[in-house]
PDB file of N, CA and C in Angstrom:
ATOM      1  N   UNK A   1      27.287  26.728  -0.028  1.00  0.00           N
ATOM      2  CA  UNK A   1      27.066  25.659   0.896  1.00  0.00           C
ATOM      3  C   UNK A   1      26.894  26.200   2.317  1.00  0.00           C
ATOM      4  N   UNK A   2      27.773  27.079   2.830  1.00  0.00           N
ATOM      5  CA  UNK A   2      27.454  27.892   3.801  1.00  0.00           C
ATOM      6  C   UNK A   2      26.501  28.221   4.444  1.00  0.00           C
ATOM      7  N   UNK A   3      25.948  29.288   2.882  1.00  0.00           N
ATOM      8  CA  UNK A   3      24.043  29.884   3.151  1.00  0.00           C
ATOM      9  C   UNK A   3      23.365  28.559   3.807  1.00  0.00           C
ATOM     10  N   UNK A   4      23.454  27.421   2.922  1.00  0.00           N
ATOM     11  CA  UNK A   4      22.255  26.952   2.965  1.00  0.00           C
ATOM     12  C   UNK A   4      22.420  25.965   4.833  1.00  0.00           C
ATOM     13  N   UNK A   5      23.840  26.043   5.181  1.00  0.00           N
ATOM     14  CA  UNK A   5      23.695  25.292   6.712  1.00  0.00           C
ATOM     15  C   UNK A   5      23.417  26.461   7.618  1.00  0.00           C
ATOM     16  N   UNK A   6      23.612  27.447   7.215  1.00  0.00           N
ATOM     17  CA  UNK A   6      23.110  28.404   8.524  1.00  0.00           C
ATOM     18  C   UNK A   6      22.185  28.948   8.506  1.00  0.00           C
ATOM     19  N   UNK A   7      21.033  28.893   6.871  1.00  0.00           N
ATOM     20  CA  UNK A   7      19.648  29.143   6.725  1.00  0.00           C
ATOM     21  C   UNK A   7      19.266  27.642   7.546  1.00  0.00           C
ATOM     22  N   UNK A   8      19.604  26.361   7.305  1.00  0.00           N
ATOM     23  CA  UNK A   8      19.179  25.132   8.375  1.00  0.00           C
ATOM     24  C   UNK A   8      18.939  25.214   9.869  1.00  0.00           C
ATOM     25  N   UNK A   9      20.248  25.531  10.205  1.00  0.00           N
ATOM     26  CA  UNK A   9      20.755  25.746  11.764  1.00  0.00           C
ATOM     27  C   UNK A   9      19.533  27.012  12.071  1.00  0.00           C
ATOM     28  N   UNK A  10      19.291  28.190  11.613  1.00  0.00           N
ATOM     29  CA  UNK A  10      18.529  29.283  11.882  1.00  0.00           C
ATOM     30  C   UNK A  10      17.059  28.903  12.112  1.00  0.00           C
ATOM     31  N   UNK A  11      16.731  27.463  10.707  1.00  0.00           N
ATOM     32  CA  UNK A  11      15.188  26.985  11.230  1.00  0.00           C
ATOM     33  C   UNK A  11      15.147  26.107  12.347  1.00  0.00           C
ATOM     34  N   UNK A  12      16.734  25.717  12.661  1.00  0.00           N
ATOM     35  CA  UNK A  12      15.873  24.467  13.733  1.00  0.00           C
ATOM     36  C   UNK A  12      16.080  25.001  14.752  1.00  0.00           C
ATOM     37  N   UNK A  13      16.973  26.050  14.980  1.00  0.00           N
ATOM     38  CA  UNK A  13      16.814  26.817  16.430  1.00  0.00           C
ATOM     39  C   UNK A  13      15.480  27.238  16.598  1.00  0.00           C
ATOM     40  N   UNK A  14      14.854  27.835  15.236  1.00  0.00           N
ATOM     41  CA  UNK A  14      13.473  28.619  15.663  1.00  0.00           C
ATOM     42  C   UNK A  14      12.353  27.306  16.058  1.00  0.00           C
ATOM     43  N   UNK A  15      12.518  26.070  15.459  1.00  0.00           N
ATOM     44  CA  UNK A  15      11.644  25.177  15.574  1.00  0.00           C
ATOM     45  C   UNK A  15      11.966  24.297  16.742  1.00  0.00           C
ATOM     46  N   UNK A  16      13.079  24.395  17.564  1.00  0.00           N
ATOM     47  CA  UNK A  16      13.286  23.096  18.579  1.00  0.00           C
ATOM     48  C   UNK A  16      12.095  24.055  19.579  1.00  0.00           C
ATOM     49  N   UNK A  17      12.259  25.477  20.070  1.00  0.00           N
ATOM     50  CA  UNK A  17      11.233  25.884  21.419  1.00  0.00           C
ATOM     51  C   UNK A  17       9.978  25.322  20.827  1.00  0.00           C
ATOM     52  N   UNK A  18       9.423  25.377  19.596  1.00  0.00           N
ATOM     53  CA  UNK A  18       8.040  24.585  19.184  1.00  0.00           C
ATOM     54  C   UNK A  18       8.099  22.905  19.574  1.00  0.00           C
ATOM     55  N   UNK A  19       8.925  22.529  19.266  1.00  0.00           N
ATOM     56  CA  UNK A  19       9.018  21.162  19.727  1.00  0.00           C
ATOM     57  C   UNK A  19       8.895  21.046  20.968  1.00  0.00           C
ATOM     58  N   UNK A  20       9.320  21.377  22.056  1.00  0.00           N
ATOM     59  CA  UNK A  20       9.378  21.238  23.474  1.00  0.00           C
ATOM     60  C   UNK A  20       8.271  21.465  24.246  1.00  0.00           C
ATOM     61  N   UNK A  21       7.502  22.146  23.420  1.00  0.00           N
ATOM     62  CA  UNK A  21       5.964  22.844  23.997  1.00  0.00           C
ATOM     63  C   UNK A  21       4.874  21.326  23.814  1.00  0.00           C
ATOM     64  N   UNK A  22       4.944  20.676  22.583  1.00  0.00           N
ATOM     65  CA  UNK A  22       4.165  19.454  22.070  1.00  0.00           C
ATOM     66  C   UNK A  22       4.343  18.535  23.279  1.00  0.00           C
ATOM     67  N   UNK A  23       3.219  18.260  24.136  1.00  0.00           N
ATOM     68  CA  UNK A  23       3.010  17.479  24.851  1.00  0.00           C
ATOM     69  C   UNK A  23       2.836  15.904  23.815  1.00  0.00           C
ATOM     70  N   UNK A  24       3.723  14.854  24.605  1.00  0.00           N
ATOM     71  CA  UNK A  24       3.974  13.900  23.651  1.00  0.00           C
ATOM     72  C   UNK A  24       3.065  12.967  23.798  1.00  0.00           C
ATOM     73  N   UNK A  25       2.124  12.886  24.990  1.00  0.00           N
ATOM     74  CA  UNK A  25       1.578  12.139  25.481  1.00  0.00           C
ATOM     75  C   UNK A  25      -0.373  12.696  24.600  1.00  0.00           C
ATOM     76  N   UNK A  26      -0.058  13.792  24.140  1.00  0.00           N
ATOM     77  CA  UNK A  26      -1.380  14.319  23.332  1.00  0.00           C
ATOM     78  C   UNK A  26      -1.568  13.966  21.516  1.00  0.00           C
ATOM     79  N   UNK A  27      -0.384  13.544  21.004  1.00  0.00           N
ATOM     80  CA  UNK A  27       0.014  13.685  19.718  1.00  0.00           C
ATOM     81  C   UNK A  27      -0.616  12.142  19.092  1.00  0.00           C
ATOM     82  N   UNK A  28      -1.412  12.715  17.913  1.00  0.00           N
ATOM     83  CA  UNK A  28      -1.671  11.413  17.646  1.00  0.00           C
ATOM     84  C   UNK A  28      -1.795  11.705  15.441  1.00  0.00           C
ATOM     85  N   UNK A  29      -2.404  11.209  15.136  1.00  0.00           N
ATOM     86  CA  UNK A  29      -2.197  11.211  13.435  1.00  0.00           C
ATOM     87  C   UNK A  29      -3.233  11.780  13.202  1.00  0.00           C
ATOM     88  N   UNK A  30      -4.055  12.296  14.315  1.00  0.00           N
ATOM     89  CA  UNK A  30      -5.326  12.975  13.360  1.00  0.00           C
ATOM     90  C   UNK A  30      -6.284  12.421  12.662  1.00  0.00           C
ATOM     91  N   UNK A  31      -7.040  13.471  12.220  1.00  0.00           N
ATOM     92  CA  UNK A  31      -7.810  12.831  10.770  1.00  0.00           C
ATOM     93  C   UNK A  31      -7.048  12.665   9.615  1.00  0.00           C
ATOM     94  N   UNK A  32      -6.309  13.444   9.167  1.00  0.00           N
ATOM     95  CA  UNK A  32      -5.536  13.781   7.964  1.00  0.00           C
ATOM     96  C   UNK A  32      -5.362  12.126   7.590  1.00  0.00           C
ATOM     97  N   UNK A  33      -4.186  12.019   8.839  1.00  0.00           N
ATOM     98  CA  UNK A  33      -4.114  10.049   8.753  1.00  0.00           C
ATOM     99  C   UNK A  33      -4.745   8.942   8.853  1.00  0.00           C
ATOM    100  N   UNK A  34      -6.094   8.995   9.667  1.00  0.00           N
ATOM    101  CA  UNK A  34      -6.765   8.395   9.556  1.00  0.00           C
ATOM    102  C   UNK A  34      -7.564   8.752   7.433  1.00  0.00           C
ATOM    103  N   UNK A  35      -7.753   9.293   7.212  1.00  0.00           N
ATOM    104  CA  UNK A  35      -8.348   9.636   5.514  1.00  0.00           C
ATOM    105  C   UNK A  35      -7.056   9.046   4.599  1.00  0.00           C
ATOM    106  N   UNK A  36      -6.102   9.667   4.692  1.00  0.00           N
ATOM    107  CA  UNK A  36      -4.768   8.730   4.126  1.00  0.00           C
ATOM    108  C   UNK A  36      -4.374   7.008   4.306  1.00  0.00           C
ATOM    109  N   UNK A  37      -4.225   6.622   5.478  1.00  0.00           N
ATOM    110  CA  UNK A  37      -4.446   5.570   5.845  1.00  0.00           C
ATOM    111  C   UNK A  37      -5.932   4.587   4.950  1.00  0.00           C
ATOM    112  N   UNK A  38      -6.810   5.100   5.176  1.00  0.00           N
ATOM    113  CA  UNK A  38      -7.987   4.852   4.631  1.00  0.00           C
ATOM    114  C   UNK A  38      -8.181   4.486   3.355  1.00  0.00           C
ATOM    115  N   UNK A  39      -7.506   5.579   2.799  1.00  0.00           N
ATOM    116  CA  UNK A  39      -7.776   5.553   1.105  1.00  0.00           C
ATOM    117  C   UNK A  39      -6.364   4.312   0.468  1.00  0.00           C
ATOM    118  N   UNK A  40      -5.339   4.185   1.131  1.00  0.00           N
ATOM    119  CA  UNK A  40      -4.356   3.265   0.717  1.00  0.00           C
ATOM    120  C   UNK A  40      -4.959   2.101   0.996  1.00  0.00           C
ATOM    121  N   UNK A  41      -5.819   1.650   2.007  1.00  0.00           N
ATOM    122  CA  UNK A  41      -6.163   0.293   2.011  1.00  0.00           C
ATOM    123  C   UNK A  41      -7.205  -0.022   0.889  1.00  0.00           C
ATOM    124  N   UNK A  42      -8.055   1.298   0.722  1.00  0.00           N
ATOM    125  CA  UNK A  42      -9.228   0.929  -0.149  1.00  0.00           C
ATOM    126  C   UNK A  42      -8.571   0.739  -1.821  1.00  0.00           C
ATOM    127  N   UNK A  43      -7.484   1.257  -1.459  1.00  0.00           N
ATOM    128  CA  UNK A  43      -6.423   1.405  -3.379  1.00  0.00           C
ATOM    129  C   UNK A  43      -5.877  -0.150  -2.983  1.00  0.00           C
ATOM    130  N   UNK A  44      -5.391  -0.749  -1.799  1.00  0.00           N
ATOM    131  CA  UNK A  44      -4.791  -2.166  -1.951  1.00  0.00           C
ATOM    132  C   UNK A  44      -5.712  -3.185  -2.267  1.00  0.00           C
ATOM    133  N   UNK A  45      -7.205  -3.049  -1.436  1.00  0.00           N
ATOM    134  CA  UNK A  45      -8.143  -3.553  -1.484  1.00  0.00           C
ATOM    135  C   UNK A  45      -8.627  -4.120  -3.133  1.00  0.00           C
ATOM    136  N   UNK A  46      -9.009  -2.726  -3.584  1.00  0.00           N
ATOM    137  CA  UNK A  46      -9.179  -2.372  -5.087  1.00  0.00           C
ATOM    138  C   UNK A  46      -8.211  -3.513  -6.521  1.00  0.00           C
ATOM    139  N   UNK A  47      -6.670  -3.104  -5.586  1.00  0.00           N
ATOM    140  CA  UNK A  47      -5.916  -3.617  -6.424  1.00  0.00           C
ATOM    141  C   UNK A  47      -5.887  -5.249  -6.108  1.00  0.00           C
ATOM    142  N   UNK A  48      -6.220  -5.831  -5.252  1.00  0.00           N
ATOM    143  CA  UNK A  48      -6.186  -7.011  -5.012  1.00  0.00           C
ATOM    144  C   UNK A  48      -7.444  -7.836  -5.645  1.00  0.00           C
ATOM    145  N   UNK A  49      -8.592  -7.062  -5.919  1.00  0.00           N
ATOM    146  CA  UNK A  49      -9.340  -7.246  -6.484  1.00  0.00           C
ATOM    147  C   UNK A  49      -9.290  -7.801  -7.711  1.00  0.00           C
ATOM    148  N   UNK A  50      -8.696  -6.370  -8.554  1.00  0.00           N
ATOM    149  CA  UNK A  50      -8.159  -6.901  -9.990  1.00  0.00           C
ATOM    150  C   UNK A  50      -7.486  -7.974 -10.291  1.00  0.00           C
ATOM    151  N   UNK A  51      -6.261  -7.991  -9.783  1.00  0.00           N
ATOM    152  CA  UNK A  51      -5.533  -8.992  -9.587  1.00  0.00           C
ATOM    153  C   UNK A  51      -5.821 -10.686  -9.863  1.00  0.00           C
ATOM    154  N   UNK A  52      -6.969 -10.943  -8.429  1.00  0.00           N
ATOM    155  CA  UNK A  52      -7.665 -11.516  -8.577  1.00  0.00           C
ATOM    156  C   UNK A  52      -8.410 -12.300  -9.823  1.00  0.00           C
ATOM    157  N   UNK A  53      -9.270 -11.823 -10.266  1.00  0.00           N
ATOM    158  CA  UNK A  53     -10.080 -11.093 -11.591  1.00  0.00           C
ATOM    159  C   UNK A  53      -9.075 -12.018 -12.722  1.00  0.00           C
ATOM    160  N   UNK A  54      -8.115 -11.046 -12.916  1.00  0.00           N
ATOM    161  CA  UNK A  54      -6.945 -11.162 -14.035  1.00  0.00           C
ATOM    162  C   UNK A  54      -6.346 -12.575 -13.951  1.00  0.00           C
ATOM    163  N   UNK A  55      -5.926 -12.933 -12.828  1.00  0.00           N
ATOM    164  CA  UNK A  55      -5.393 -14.106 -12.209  1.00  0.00           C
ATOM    165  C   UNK A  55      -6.537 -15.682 -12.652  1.00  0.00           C
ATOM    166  N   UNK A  56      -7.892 -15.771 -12.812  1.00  0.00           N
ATOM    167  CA  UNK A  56      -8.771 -16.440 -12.705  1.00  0.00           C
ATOM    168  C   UNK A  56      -8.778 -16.588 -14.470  1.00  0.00           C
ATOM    169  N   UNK A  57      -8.198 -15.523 -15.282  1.00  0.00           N
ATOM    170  CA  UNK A  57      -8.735 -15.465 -16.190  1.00  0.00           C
ATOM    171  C   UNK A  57      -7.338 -16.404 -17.042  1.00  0.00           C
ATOM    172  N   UNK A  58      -6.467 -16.633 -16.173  1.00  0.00           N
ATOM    173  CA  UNK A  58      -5.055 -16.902 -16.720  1.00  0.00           C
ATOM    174  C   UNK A  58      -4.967 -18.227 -17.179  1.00  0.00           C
ATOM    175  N   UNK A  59      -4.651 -18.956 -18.006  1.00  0.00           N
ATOM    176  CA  UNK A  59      -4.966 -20.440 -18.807  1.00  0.00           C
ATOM    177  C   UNK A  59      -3.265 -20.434 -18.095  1.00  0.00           C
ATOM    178  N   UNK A  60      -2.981 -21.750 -16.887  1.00  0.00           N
ATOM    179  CA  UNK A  60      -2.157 -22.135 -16.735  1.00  0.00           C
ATOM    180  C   UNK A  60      -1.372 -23.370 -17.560  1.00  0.00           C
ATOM    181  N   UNK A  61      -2.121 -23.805 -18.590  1.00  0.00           N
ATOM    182  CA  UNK A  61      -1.439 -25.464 -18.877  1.00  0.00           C
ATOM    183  C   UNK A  61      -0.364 -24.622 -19.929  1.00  0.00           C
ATOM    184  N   UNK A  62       0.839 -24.980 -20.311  1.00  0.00           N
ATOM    185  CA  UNK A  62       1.628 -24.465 -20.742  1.00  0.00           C
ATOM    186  C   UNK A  62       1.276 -24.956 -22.532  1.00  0.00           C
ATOM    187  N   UNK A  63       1.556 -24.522 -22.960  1.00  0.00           N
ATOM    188  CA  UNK A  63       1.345 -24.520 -25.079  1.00  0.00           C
ATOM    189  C   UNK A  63       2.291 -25.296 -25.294  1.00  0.00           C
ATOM    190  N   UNK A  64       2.072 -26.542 -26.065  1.00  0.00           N
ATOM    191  CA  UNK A  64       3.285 -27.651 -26.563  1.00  0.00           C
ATOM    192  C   UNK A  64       4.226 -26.639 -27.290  1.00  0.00           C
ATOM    193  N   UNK A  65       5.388 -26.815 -27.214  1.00  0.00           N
ATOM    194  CA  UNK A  65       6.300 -26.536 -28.458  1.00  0.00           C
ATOM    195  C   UNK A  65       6.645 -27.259 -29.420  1.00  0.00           C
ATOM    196  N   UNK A  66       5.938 -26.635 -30.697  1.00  0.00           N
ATOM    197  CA  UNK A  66       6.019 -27.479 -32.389  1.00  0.00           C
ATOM    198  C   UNK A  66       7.591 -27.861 -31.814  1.00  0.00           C
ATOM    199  N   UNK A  67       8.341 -26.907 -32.022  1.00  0.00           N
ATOM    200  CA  UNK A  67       9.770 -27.665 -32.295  1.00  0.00           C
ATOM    201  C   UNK A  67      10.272 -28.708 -31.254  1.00  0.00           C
ATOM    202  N   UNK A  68       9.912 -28.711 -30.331  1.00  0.00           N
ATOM    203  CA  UNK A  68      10.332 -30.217 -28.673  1.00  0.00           C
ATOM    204  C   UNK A  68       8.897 -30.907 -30.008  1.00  0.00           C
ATOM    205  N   UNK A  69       7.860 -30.921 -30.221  1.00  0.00           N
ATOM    206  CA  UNK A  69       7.565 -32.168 -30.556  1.00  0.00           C
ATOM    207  C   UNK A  69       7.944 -32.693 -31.756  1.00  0.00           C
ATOM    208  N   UNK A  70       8.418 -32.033 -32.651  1.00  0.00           N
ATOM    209  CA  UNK A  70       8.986 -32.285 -34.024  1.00  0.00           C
ATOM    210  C   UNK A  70      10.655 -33.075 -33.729  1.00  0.00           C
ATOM    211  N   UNK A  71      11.043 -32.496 -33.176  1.00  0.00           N
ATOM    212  CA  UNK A  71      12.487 -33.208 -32.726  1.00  0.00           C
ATOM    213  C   UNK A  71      12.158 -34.298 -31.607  1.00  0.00           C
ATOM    214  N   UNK A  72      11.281 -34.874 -30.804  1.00  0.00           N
ATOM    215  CA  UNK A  72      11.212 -35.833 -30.399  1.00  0.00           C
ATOM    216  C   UNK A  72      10.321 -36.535 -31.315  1.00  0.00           C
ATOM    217  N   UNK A  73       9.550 -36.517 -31.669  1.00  0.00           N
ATOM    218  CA  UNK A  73       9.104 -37.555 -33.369  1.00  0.00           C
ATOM    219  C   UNK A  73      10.185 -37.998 -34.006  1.00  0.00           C
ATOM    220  N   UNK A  74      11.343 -36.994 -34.271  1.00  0.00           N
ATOM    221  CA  UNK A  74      12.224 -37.429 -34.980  1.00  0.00           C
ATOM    222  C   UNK A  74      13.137 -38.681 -34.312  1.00  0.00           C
ATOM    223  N   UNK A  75      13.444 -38.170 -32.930  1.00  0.00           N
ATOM    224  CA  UNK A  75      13.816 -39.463 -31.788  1.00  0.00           C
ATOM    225  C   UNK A  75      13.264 -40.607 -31.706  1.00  0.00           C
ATOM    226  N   UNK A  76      11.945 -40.316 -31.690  1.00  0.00           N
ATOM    227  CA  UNK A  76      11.467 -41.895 -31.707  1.00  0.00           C
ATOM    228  C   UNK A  76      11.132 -42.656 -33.062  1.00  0.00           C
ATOM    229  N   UNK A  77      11.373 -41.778 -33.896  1.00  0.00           N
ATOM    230  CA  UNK A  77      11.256 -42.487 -35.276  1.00  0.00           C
ATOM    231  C   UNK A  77      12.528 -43.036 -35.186  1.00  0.00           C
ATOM    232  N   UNK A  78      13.450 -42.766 -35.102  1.00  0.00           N
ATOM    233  CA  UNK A  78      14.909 -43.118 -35.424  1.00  0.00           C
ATOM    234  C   UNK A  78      15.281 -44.138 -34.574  1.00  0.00           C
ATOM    235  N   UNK A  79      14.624 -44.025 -33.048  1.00  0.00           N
ATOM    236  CA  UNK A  79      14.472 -45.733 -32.374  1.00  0.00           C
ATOM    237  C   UNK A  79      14.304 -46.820 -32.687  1.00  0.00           C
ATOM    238  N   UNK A  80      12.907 -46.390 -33.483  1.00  0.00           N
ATOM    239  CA  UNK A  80      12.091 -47.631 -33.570  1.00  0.00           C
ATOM    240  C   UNK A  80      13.018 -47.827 -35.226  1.00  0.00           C
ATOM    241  N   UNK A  81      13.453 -47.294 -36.025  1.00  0.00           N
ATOM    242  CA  UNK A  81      14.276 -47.626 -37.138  1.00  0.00           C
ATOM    243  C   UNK A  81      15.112 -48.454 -36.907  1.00  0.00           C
ATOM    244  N   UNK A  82      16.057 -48.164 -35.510  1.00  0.00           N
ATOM    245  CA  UNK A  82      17.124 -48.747 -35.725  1.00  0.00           C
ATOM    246  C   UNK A  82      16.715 -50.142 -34.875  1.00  0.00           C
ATOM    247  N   UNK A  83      16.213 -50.448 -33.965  1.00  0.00           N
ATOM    248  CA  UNK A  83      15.280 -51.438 -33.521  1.00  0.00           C
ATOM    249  C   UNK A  83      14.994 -52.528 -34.390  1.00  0.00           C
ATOM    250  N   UNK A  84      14.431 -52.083 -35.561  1.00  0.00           N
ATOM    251  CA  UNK A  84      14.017 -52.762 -36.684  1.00  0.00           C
ATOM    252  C   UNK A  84      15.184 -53.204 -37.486  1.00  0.00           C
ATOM    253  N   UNK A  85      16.373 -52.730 -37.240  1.00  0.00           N
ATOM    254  CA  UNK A  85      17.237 -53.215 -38.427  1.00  0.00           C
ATOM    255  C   UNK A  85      17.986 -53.830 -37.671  1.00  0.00           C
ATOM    256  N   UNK A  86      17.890 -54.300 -36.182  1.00  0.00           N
ATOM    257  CA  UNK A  86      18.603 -55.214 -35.536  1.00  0.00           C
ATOM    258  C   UNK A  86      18.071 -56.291 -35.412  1.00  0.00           C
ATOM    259  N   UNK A  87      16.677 -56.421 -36.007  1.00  0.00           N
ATOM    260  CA  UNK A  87      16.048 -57.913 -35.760  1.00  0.00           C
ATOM    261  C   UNK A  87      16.560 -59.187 -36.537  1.00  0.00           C
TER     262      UNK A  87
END
């Protein structure tokens, strides 16, 4: 554990005089970030696309359930039964 804080401490001494030299007022993302930046919107873009697409293709009305309509048949049969035997 040792090694590895005073191999740390050894890089950031060597790296703070590099830091101090970087005029802050010059620093910006480059190209690198501008091409990175770039390509994530065109992958969100892309993916929103699909999405889309997939989404249009989606049948929202929900599928009866045999068994809710088999057990309410049975409810209203048994209404109208007993209905009938009170007349």
């Amino acid at each position: 554990m040792s090694d590895m804080s005073a191999s740390l401490s050894l890089a950031v001494t060597h790296l703070a005089p590099l830091a101090k030299e970087v005029d802050q007022n010059k620093v910006t993302p480059g190209v690198l970030g501008f091409i990175v930046f770039a390509v994530m919107a065109l992958a969100v873009w892309g993916l929103m696309k699909s999405m889309s697409k997939h989404m249009q293709k989606v049948d929202f009305k929900e599928a009866p359930d045999p068994a809710a309509e088999q057990k309410a048949g049975q409810n209203a049969g048994r209404k109208t039964d007993s209905g009938a035997s009170r007349s």
